[in-house]
C-alpha atoms as a PDB file:
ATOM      1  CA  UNK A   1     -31.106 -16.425   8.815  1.00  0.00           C
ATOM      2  CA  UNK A   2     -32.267 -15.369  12.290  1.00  0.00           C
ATOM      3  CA  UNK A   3     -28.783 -16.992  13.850  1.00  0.00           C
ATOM      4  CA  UNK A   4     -26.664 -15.173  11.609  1.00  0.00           C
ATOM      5  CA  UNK A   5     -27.363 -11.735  12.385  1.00  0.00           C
ATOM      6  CA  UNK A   6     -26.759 -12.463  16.127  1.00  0.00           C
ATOM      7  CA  UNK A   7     -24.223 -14.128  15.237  1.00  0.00           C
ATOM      8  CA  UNK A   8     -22.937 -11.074  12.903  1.00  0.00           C
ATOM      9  CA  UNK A   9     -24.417  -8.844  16.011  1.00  0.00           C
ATOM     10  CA  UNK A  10     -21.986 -10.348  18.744  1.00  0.00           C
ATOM     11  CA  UNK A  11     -18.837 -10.611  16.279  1.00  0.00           C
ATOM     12  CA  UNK A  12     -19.753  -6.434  15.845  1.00  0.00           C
ATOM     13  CA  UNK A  13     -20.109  -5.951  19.653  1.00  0.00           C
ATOM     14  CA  UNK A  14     -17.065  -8.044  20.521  1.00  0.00           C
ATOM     15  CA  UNK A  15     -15.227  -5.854  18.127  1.00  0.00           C
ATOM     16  CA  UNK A  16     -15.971  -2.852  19.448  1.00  0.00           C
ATOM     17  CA  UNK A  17     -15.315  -3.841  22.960  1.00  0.00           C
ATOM     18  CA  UNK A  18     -11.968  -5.176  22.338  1.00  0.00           C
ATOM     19  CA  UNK A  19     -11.050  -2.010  20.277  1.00  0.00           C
ATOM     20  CA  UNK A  20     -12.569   0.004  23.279  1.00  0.00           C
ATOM     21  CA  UNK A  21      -9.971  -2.063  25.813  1.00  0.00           C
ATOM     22  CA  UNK A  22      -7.036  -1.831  23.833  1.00  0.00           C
ATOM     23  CA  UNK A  23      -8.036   1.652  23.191  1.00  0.00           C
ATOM     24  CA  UNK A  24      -7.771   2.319  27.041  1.00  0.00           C
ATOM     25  CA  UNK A  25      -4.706   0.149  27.745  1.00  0.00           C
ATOM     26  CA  UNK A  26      -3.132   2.345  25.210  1.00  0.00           C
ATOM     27  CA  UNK A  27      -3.801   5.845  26.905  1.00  0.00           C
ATOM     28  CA  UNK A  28      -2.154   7.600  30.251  1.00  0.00           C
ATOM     29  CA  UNK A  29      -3.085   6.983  33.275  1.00  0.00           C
ATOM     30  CA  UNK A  30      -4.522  10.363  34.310  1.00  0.00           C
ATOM     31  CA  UNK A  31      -3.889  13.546  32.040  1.00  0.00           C
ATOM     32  CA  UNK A  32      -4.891  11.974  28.825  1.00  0.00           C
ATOM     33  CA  UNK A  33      -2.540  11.314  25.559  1.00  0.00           C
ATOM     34  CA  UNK A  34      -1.880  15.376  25.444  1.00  0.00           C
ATOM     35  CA  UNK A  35      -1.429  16.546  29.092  1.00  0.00           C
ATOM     36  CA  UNK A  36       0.485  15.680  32.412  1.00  0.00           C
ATOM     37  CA  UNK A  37      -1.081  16.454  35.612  1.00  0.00           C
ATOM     38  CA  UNK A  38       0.432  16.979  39.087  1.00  0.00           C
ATOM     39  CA  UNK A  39      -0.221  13.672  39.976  1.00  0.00           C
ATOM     40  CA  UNK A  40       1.341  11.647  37.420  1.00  0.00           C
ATOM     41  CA  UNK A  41       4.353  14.402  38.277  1.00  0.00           C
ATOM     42  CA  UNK A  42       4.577  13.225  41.576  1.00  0.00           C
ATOM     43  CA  UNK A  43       4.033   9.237  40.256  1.00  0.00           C
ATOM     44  CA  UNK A  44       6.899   9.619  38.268  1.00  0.00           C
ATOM     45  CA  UNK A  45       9.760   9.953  40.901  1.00  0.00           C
ATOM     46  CA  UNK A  46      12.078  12.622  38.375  1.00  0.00           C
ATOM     47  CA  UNK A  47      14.134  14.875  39.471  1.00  0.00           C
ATOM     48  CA  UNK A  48      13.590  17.969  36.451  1.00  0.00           C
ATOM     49  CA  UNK A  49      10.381  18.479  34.462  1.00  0.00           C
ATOM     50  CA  UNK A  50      12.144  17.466  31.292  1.00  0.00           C
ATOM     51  CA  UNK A  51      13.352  14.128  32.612  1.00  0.00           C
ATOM     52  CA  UNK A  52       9.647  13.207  33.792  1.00  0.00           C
ATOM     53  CA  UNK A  53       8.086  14.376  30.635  1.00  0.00           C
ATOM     54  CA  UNK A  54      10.269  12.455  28.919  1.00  0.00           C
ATOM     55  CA  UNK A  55       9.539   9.577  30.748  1.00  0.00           C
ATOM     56  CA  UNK A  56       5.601  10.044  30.739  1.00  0.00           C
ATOM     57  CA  UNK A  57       5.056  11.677  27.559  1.00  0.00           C
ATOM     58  CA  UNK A  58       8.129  11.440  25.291  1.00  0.00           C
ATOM     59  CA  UNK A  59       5.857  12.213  22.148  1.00  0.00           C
ATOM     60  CA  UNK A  60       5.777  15.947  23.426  1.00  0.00           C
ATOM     61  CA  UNK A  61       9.832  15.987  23.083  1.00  0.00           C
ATOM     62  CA  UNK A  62       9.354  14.537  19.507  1.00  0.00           C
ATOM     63  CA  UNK A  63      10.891  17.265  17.076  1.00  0.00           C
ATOM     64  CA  UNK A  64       8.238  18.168  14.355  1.00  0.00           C
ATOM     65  CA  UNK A  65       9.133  18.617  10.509  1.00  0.00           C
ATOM     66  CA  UNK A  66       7.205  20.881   8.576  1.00  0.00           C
ATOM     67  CA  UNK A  67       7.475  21.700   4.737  1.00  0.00           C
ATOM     68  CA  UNK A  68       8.038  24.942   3.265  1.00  0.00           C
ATOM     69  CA  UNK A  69       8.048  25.653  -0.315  1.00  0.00           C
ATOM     70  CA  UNK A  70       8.336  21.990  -0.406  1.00  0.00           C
ATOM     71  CA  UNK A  71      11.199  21.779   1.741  1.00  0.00           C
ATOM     72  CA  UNK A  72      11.076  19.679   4.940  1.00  0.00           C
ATOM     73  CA  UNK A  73      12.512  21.424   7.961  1.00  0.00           C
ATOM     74  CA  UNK A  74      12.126  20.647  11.877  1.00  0.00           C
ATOM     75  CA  UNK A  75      10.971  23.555  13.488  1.00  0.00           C
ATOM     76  CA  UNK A  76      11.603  24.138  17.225  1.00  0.00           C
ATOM     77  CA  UNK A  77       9.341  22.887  20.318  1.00  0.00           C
ATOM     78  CA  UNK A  78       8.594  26.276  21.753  1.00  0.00           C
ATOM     79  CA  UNK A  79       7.886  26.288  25.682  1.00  0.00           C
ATOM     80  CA  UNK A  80       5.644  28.131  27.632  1.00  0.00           C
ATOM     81  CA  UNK A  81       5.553  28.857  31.283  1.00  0.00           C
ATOM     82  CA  UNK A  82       2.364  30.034  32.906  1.00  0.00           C
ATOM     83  CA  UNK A  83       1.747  31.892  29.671  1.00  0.00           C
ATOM     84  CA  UNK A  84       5.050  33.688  29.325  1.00  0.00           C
ATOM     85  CA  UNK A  85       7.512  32.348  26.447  1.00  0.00           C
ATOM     86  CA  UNK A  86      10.629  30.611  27.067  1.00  0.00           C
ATOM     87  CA  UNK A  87      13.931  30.587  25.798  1.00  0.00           C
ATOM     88  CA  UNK A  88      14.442  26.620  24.399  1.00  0.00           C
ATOM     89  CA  UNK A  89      12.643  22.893  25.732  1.00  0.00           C
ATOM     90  CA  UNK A  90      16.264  22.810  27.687  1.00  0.00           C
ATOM     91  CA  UNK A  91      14.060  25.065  30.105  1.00  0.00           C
ATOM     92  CA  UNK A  92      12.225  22.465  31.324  1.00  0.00           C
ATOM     93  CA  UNK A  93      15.416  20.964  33.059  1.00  0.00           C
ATOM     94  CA  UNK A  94      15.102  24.167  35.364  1.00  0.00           C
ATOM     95  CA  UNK A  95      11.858  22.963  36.555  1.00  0.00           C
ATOM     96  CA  UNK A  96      11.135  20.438  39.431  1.00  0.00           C
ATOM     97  CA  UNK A  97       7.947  18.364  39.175  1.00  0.00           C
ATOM     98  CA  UNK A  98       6.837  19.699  42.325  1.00  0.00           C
ATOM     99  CA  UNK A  99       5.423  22.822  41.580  1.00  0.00           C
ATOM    100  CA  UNK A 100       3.913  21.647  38.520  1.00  0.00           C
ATOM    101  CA  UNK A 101       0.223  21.956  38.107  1.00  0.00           C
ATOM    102  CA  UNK A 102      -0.080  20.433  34.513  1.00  0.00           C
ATOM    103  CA  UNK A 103       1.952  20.173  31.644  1.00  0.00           C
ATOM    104  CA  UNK A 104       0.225  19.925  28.048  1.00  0.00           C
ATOM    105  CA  UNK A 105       1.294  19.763  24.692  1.00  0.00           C
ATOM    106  CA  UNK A 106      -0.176  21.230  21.475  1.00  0.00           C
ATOM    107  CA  UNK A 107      -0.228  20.719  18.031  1.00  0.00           C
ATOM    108  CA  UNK A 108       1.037  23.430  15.793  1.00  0.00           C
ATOM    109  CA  UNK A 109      -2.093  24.479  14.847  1.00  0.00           C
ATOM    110  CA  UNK A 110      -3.664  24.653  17.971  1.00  0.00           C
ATOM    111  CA  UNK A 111      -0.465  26.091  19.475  1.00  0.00           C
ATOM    112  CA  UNK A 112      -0.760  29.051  16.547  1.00  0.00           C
ATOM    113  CA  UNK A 113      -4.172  29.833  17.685  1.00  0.00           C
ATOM    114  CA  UNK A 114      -3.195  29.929  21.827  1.00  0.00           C
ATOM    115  CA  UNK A 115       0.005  31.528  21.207  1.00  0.00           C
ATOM    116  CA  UNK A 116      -0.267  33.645  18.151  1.00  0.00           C
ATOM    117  CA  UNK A 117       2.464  36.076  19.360  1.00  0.00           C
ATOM    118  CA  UNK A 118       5.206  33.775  18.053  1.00  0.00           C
ATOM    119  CA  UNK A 119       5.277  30.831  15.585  1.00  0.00           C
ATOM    120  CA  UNK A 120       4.699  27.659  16.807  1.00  0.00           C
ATOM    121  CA  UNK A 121       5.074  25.533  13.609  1.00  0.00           C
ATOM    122  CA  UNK A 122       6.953  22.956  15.854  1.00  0.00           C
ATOM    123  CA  UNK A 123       3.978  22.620  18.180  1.00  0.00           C
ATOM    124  CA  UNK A 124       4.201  23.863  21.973  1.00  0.00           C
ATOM    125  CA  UNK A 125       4.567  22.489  25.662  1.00  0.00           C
ATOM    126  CA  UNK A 126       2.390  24.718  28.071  1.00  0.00           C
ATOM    127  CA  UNK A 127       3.161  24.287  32.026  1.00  0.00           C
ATOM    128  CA  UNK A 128       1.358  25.674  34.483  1.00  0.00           C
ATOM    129  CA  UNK A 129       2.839  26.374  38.054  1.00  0.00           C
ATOM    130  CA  UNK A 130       1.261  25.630  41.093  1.00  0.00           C
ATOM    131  CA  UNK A 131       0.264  28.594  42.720  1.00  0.00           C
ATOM    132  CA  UNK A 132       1.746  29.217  46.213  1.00  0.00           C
ATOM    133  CA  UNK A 133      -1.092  30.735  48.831  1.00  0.00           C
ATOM    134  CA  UNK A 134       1.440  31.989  51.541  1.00  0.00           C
ATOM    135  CA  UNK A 135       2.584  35.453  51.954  1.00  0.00           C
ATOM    136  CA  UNK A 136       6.017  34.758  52.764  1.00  0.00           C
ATOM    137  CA  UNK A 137       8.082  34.494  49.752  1.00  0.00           C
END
């Protein structure tokens, strides 16, 4: 009786540790499943912010389809710089990886709660700038 609850004990523990590994090999380097920071920018070796979120994060490019009245639609990524609302996603090919702080994405919902100005049923990507300390500009 006594050997088969350790034995039951280390099949539980060796479980969890192997979902714990796998769990880690799964996730980014640095930033986490849901955000890009500068130095996985910099890692990345792209030449736009699009082409290296793409590359790091493609879920955030992912269109989203949401139902209404029981009708699926995809609603549109909305993009946010430093706070201020962009036009499209296709914004992000303005941007070099550079003077990126972070990039992170939200969920609709969260996105709705952030950025209640606008609708955000397609989720959002936020980037923040790196903020330059010189005078000369």
């Amino acid at each position: 009786m006594r050997f088969s609850r350790i034995l039951l004990g280390s099949a539980v523990v060796g479980g969890l540790l192997t979902a714990c590994v796998h769990q880690g090999a799964q996730a980014p380097a640095n930033g986490g499943h849901d955000l890009i920071t500068a130095d996985e920018l910099e890692a990345a070796g792209a030449s736009t912010l699009y082409e290296a979120v793409a590359k790091l994060r493609p879920h955030f490019l992912k269109p989203r389809t949401v139902s209404a009245y029981g009708r699926p639609a995809t609603s549109p990524l909305m993009l946010y710089v430093d706070g201020e609302r962009m036009e499209s996603i296709d914004d992000l090919r303005h941007l070099l990886p550079p003077g990126v702080q972070e990039v992170r994405f939200y969920e609709p919902q969260i996105a709705n709660l952030r950025f209640a100005r606008y609708n955000n049923a397609g989720g959002a990507i936020a980037v923040v700038l790196k903020q330059t300390t010189g005078t000369n500009q």
